[in-house]
Protein backbone atom coordinates (compact mmCIF):
# COMPACT_ATOMS: atom_id res chain seq x y z
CA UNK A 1 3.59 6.20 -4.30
CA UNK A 2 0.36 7.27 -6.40
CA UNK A 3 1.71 6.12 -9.27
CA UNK A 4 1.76 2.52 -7.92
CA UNK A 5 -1.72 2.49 -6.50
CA UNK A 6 -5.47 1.49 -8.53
CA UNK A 7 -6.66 4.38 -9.54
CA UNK A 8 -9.45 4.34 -7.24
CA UNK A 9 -10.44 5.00 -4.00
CA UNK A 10 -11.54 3.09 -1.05
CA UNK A 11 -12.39 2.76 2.77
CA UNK A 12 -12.92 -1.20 1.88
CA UNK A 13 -10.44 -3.04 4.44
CA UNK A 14 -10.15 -6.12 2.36
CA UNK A 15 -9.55 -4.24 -0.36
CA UNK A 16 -6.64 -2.40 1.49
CA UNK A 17 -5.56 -5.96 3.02
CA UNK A 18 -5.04 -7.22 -0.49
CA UNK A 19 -2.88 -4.40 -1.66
CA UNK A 20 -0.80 -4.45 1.58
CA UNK A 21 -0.31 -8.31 0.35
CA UNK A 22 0.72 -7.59 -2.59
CA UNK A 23 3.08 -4.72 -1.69
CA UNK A 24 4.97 -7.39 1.08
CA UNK A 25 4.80 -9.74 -2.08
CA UNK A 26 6.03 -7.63 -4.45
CA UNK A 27 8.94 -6.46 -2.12
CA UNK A 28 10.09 -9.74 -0.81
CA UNK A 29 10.53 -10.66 -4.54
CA UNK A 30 12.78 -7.28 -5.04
CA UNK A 31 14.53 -8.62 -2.28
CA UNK A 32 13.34 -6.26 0.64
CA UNK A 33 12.37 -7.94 3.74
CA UNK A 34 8.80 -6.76 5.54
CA UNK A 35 11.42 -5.55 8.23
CA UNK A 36 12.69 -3.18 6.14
CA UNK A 37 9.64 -2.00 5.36
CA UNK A 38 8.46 -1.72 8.62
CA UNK A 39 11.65 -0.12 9.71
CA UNK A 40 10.20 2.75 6.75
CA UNK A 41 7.01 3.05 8.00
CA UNK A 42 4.74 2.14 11.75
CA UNK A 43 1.95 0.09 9.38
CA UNK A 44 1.75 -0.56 5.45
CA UNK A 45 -2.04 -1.01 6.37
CA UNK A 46 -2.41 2.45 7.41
CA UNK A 47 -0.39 4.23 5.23
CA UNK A 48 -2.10 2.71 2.16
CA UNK A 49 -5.62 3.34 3.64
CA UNK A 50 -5.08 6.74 4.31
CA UNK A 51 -3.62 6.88 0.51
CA UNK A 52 -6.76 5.17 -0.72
CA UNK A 53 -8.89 7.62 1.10
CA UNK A 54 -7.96 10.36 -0.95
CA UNK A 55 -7.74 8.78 -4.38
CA UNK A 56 -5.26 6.03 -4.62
CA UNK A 57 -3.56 6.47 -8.05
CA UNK A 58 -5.71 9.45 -9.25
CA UNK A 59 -3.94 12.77 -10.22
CA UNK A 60 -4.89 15.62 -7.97
C-alpha cells in the first residue's frame, strides 16, 4: 500500500478525508464497489491514517 500513498506524513484529517476520496474514486472507476472495500477492511479512514502516521509512501 506504501507505494500508493504521498510520500509524506500526516495526522491532518482533511488531508486523510481527501485520500480516502480518492481511493473510493479511484476504485469505483476499476470497477470495485466501496462494499467491497469495506468488506476488506472496518474503515478506509482509519487504515490510511494510521498509514499516514508513520510515513505514508516513505521507505522505512
Amino acid at each position: 500500500m506504501a507505494e500508493h500513498l504521498p510520500n509524506v506524513s500526516t495526522e491532518d484529517p482533511g488531508a486523510i478525508a481527501d485520500l480516502v476520496f480518492e481511493l473510493l474514486a479511484t476504485a469505483g472507476r476499476q470497477g470495485i464497489a466501496p462494499k467491497e472495500i469495506y468488506e476488506e477492511v472496518d474503515s478506509v479512514f482509519h487504515l490510511l491514517s494510521e498509514a499516514m502516521q508513520h510515513g505514508g509512501g516513505l521507505a522505512d
